[in-house]
N, C-alpha and C. Protein backbone atom coordinates (compact mmCIF):
# COMPACT_ATOMS: atom_id res chain seq x y z
N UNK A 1 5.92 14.34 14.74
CA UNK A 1 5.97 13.70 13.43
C UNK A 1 4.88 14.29 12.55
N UNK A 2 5.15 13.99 11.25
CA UNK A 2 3.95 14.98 10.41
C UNK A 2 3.06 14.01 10.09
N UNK A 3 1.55 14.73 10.37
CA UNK A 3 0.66 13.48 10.28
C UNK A 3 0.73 12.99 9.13
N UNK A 4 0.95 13.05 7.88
CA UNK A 4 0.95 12.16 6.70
C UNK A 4 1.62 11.10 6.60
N UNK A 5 2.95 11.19 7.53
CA UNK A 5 3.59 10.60 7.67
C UNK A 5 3.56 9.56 8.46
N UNK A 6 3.07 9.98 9.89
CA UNK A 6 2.65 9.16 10.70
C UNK A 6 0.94 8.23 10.23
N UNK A 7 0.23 8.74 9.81
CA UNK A 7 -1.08 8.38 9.05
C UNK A 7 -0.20 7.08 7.99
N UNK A 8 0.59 7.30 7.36
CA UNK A 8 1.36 6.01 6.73
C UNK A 8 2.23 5.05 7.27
N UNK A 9 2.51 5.13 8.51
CA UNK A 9 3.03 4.37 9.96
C UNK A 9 2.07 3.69 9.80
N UNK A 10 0.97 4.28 10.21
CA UNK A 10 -0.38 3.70 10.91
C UNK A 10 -0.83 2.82 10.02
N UNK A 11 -1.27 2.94 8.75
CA UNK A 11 -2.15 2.55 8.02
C UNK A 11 -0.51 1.00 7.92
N UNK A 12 0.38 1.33 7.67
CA UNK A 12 1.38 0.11 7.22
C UNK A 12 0.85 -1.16 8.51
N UNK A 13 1.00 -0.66 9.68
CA UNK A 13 1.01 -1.65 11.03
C UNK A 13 -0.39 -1.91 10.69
N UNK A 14 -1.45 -1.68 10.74
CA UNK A 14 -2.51 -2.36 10.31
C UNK A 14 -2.44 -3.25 9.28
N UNK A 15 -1.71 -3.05 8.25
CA UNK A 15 -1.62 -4.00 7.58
C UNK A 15 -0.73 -5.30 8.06
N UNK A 16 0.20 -4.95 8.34
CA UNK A 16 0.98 -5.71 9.28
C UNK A 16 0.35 -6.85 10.56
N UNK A 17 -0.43 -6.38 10.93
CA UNK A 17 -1.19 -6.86 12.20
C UNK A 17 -2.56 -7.92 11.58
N UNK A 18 -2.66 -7.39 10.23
CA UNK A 18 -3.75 -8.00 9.88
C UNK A 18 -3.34 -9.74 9.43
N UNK A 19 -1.87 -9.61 8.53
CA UNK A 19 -0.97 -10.20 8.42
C UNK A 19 -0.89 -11.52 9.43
N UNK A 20 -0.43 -10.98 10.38
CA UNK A 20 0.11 -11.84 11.87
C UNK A 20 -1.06 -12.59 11.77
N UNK A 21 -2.28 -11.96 11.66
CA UNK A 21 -3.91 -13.04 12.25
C UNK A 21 -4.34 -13.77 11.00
N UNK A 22 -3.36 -13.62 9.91
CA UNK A 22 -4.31 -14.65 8.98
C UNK A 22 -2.70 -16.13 8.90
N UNK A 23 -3.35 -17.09 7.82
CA UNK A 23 -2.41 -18.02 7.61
C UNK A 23 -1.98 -17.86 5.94
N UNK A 24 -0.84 -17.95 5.83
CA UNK A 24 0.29 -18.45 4.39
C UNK A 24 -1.16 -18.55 3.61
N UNK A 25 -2.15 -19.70 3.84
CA UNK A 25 -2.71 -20.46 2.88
C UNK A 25 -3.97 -19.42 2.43
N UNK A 26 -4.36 -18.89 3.62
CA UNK A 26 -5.28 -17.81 3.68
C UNK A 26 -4.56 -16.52 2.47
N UNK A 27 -3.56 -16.06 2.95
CA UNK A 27 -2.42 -15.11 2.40
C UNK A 27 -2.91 -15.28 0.68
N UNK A 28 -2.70 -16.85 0.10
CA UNK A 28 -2.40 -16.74 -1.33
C UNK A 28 -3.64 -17.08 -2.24
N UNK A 29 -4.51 -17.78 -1.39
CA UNK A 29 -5.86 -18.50 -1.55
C UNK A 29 -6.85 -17.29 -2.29
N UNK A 30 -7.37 -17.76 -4.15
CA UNK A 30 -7.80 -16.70 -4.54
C UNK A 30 -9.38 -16.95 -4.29
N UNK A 31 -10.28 -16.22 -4.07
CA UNK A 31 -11.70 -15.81 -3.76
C UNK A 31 -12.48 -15.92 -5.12
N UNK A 32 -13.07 -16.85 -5.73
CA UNK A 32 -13.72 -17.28 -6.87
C UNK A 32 -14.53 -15.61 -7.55
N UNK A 33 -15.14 -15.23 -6.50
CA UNK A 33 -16.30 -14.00 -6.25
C UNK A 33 -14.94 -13.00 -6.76
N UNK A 34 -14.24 -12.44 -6.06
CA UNK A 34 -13.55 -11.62 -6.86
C UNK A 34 -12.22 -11.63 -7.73
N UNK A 35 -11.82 -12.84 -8.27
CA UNK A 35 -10.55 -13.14 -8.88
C UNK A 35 -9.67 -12.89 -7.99
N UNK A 36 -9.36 -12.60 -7.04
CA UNK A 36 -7.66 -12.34 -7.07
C UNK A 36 -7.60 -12.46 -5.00
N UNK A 37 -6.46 -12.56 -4.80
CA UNK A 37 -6.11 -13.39 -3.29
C UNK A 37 -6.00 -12.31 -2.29
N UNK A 38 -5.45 -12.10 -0.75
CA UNK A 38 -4.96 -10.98 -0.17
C UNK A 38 -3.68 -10.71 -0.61
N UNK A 39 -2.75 -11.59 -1.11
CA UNK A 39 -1.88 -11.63 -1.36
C UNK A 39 -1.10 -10.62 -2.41
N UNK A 40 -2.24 -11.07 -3.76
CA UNK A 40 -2.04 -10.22 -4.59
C UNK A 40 -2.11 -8.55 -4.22
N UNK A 41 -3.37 -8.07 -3.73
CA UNK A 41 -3.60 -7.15 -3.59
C UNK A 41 -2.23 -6.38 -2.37
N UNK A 42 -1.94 -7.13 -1.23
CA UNK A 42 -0.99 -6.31 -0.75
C UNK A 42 0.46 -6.41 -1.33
N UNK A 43 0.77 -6.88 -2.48
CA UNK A 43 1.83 -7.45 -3.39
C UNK A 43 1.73 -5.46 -3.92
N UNK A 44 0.67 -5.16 -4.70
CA UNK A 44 0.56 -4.59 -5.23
C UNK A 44 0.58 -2.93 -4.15
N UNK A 45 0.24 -3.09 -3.05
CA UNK A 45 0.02 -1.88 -1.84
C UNK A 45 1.74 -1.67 -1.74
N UNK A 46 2.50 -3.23 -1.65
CA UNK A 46 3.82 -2.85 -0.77
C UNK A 46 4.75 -2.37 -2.21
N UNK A 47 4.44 -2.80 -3.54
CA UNK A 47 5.03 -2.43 -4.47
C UNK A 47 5.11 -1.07 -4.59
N UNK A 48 4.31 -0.21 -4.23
CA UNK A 48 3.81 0.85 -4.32
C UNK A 48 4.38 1.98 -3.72
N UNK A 49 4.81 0.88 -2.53
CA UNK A 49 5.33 1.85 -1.09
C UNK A 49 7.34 2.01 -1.67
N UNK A 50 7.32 0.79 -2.48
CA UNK A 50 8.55 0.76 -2.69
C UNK A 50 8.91 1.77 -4.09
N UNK A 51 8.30 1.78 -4.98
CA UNK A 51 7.89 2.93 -6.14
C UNK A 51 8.11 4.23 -5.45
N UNK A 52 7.60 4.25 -4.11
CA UNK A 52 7.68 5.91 -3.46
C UNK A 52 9.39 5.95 -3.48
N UNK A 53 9.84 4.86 -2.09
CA UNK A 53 11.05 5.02 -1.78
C UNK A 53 12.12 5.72 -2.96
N UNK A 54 12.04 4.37 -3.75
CA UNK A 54 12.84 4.46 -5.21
C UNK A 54 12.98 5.61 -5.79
N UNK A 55 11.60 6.38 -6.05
CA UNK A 55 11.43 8.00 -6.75
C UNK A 55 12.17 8.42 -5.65
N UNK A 56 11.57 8.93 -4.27
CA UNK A 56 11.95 10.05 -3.65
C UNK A 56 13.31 9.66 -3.85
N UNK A 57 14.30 8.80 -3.63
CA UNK A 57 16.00 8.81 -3.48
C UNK A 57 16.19 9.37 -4.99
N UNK A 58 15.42 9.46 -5.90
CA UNK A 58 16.44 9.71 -7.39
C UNK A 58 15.08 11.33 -7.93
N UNK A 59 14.25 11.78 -7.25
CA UNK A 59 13.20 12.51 -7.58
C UNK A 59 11.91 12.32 -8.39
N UNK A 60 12.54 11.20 -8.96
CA UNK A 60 10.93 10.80 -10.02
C UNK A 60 10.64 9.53 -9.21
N UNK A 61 9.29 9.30 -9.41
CA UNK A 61 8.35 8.00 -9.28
C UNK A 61 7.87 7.89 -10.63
N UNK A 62 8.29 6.65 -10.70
CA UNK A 62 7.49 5.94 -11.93
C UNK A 62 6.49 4.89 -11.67
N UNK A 63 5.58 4.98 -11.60
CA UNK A 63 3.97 4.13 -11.17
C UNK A 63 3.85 2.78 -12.05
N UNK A 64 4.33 3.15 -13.39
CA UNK A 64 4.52 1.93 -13.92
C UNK A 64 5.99 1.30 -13.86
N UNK A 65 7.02 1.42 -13.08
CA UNK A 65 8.14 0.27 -12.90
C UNK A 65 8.07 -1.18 -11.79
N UNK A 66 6.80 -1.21 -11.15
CA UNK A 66 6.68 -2.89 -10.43
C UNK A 66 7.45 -3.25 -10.81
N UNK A 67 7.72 -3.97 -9.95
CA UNK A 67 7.95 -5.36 -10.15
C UNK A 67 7.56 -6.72 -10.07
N UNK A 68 6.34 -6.47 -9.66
CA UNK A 68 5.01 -7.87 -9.92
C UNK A 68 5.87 -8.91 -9.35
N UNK A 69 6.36 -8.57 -7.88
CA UNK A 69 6.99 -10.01 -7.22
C UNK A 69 6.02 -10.62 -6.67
N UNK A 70 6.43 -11.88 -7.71
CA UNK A 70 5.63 -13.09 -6.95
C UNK A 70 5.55 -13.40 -5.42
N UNK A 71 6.85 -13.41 -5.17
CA UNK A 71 7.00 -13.77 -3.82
C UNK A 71 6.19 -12.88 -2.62
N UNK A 72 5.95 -11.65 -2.91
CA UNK A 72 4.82 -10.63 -2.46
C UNK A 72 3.65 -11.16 -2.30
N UNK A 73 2.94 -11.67 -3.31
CA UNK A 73 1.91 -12.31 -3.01
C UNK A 73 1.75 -13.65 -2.78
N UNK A 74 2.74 -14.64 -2.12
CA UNK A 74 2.26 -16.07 -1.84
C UNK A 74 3.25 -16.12 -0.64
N UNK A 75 4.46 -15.17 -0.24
CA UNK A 75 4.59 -15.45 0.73
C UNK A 75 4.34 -14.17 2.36
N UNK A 76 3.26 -14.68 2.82
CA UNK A 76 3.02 -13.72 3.90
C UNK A 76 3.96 -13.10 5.01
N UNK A 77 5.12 -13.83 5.00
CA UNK A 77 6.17 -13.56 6.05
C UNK A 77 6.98 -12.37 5.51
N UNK A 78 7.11 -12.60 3.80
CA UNK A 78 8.31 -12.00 3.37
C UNK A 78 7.56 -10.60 3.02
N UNK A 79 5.74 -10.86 2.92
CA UNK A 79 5.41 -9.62 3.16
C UNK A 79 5.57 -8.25 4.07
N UNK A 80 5.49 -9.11 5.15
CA UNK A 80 5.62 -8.53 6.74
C UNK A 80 6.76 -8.07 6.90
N UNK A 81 7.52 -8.97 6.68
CA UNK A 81 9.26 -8.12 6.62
C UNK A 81 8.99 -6.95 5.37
N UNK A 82 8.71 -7.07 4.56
CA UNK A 82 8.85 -5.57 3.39
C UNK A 82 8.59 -4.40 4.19
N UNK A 83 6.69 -4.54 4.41
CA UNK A 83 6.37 -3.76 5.19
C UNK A 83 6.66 -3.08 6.76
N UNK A 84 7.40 -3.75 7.12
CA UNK A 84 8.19 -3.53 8.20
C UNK A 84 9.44 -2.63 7.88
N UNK A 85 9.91 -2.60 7.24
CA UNK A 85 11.60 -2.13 6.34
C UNK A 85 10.60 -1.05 5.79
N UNK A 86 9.55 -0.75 5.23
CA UNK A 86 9.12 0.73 4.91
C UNK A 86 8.64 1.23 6.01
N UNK A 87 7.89 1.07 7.30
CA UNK A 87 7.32 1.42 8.64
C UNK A 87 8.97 1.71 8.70
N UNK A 88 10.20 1.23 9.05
CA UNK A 88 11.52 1.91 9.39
C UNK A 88 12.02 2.94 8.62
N UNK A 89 11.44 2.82 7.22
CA UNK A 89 12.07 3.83 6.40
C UNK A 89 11.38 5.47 7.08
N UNK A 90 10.16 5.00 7.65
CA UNK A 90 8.83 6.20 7.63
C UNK A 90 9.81 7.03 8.70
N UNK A 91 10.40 6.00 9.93
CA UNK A 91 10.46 6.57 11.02
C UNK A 91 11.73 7.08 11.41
N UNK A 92 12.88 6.51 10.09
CA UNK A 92 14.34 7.18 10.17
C UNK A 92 14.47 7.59 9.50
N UNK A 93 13.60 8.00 8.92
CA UNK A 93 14.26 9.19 7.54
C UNK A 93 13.33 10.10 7.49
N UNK A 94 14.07 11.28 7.35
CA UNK A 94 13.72 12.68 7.43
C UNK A 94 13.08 13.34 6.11
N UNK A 95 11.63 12.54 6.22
CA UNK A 95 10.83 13.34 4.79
C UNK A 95 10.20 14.50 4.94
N UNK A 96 10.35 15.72 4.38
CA UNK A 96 10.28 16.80 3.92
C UNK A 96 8.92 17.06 2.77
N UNK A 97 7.97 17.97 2.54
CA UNK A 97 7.68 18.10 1.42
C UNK A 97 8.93 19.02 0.11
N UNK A 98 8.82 18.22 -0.73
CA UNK A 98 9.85 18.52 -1.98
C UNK A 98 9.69 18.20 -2.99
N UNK A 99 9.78 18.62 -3.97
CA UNK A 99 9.21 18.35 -5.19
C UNK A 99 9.84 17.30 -5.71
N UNK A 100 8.52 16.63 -6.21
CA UNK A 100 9.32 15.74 -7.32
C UNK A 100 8.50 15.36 -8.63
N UNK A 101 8.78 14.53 -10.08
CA UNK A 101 8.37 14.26 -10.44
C UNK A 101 7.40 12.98 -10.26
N UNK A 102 6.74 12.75 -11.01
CA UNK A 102 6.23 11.22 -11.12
C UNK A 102 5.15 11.49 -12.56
N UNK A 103 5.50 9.84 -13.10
CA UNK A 103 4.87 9.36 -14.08
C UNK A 103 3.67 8.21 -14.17
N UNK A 104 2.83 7.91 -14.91
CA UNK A 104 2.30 7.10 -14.73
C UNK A 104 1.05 6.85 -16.12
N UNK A 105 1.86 5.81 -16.98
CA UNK A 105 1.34 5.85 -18.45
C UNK A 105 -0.39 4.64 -18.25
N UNK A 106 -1.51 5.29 -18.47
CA UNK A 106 -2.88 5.06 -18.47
C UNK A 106 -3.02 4.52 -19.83
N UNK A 107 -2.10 5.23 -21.01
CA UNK A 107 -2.31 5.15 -22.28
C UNK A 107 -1.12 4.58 -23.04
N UNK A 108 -1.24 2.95 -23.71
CA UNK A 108 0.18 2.72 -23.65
C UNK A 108 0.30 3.38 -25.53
N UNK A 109 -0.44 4.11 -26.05
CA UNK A 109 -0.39 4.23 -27.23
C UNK A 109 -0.21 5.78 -27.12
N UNK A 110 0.29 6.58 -26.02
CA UNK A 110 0.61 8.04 -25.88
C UNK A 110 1.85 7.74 -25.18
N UNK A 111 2.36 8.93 -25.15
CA UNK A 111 4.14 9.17 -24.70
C UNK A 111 3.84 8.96 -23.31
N UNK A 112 4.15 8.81 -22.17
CA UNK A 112 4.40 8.99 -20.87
C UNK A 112 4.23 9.49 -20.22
N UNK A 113 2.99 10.70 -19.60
CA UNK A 113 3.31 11.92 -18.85
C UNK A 113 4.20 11.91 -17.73
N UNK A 114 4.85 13.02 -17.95
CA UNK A 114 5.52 13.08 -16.84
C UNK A 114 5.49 14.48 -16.46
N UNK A 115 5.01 15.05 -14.82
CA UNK A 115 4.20 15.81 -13.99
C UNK A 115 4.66 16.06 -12.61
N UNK A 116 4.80 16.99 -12.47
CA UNK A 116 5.15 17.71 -11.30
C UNK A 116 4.46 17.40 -10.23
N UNK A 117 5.14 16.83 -8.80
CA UNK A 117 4.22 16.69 -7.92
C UNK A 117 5.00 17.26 -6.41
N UNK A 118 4.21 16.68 -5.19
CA UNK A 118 5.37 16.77 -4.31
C UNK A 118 5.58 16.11 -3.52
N UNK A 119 6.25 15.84 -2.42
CA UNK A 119 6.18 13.87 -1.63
C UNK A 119 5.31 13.93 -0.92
N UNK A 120 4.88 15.02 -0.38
CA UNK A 120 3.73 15.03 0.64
C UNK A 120 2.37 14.91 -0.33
N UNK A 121 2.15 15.33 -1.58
CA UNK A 121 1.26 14.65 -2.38
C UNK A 121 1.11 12.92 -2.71
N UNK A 122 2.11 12.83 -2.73
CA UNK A 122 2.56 11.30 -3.11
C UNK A 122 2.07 10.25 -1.83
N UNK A 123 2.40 10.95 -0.46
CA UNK A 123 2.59 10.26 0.49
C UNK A 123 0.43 10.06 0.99
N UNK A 124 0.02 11.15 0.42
CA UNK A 124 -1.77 11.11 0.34
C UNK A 124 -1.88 10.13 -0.50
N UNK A 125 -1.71 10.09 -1.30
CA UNK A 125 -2.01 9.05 -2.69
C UNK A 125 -1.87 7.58 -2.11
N UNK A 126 0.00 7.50 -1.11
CA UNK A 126 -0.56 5.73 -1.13
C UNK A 126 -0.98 5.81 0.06
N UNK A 127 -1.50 6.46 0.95
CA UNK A 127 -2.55 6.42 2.09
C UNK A 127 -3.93 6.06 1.25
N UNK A 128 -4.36 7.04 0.35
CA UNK A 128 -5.82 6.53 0.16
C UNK A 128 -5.33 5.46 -1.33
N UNK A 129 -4.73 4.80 -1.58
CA UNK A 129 -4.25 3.71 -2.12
C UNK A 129 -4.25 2.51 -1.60
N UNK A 130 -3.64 2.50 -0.59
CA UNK A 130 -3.88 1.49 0.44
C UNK A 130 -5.00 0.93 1.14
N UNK A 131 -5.79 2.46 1.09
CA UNK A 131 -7.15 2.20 2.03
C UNK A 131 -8.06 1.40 1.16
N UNK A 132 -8.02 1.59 -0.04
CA UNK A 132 -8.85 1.06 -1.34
C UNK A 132 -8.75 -0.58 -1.18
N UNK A 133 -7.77 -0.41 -0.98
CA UNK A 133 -6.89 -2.13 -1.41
C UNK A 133 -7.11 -2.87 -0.09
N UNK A 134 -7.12 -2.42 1.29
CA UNK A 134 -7.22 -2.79 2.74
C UNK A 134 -9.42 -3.13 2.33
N UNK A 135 -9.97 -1.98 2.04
CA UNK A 135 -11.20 -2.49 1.44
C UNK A 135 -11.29 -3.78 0.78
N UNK A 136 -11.20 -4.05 -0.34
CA UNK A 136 -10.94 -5.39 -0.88
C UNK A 136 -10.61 -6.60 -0.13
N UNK A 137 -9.65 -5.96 0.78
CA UNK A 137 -9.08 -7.39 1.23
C UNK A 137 -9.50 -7.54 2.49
N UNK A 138 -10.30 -6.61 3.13
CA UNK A 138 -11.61 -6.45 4.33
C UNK A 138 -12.37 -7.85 3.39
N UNK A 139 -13.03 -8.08 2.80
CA UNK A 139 -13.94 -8.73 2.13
C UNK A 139 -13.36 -9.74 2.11
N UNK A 140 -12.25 -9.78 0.89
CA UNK A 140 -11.53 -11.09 1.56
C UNK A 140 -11.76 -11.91 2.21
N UNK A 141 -10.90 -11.63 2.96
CA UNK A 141 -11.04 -11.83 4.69
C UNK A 141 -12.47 -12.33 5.30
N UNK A 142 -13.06 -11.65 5.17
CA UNK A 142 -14.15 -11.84 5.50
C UNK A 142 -15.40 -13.14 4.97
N UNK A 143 -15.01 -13.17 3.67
CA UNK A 143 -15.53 -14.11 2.85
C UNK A 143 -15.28 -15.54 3.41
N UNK A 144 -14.14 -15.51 3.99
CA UNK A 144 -13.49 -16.93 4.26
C UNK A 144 -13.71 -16.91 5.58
N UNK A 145 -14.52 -16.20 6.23
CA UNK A 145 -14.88 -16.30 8.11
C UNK A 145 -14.30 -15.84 8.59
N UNK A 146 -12.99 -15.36 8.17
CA UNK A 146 -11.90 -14.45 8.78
C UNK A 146 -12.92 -13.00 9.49
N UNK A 147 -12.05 -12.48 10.55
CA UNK A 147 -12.45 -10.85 11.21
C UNK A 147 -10.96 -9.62 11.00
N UNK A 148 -11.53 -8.82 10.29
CA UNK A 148 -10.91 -7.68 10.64
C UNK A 148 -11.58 -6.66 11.65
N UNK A 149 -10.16 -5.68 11.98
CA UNK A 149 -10.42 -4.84 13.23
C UNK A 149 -11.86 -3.52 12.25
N UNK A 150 -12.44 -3.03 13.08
CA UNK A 150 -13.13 -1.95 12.61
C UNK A 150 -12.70 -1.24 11.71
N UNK A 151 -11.46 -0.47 12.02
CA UNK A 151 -10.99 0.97 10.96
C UNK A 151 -9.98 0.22 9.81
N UNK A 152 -9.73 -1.25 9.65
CA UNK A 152 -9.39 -1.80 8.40
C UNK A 152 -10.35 -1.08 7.15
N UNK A 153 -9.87 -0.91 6.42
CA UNK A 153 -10.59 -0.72 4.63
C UNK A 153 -11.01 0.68 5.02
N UNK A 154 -11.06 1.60 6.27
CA UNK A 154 -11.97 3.11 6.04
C UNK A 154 -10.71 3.65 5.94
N UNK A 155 -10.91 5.19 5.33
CA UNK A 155 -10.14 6.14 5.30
C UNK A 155 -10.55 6.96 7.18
N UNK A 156 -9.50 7.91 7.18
CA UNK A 156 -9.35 8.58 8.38
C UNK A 156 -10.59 9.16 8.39
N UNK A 157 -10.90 9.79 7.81
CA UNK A 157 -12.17 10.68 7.57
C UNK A 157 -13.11 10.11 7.57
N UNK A 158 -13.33 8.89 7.07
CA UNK A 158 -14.64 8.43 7.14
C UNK A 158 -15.03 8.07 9.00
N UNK A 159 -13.99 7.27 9.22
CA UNK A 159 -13.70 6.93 10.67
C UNK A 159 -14.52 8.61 11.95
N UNK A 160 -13.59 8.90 11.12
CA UNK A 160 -14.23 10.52 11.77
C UNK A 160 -15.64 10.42 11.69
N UNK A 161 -15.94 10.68 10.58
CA UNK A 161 -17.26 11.15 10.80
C UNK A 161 -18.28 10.38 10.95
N UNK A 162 -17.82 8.87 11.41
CA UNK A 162 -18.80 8.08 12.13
C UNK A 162 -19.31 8.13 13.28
N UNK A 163 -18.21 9.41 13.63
CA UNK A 163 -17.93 9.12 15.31
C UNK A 163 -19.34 10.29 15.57
């Protein structure tokens, strides 16, 4: 399997696993200290994963089409199932590097760029996307007495070079 690919296996089941050890209430419950819940934040990781899918089947990704489902962030089960259905997408479907577009408007008072990329670029992006967001919600977690595993919130590399 190609490690980018598998590296986005990996990083999904961690999230997944992290999932299983917390509760619903934990899941939606926002953290005064930083505004916003675990919920939200992996609302926004699995949206992301689904933005990939969507582009690669039609060639463009558009970064700004979310869909800001609620149900993403307050319900933890229906999280787990998402993320589960992209961990299957990773592992039955035959991704290739191939070009594609993707967009993603920073400036809502400029036209749209839209930019050449390729999936195996894309597929780095929500690896260290995720890792950002698995950070945050390390704290989280943590804030409320909760434990995450060690290599939650690091990138591969960092992991490395602890060793």
């Amino acid at each position: 399997m190609d490690p980018i690919i598998a590296e986005n296996l990996q990083i999904l089941q961690q999230g997944i696993f992290l999932l299983e050890s917390i509760t619903n209430e934990r899941y939606k419950q926002k953290q005064e200290i930083l505004t916003s819940s675990i919920g939200e934040h992996f609302r926004h990781i699995i949206e992301h994963y689904e933005l990939f899918w969507n582009g690669f089947n039609v060639g463009h990704i558009d970064y700004d089409k979310r869909n800001r489902n609620p149900r993403l962030e307050t319900d933890r089960l229906f999280a787990i199932e998402s993320m589960e259905q992209y961990v299957s997408l990773f592992q039955t479907r035959n991704l290739k590097p191939e070009k594609i577009s993707i967009s993603q408007n920073y400036n809502p008072n400029e036209n749209v760029p839209i930019i050449p990329s390729y999936t195996n670029r894309e597929l780095l992006f929500l690896l260290s996307h995720t890792v950002h967001h698995y950070a945050i919600i390390s704290i989280l977690v943590k804030l409320d007495g909760g434990v995450v595993s060690k290599e939650f919130g690091f990138s591969p590399a960092t992991l490395f070079a602890k060793t």
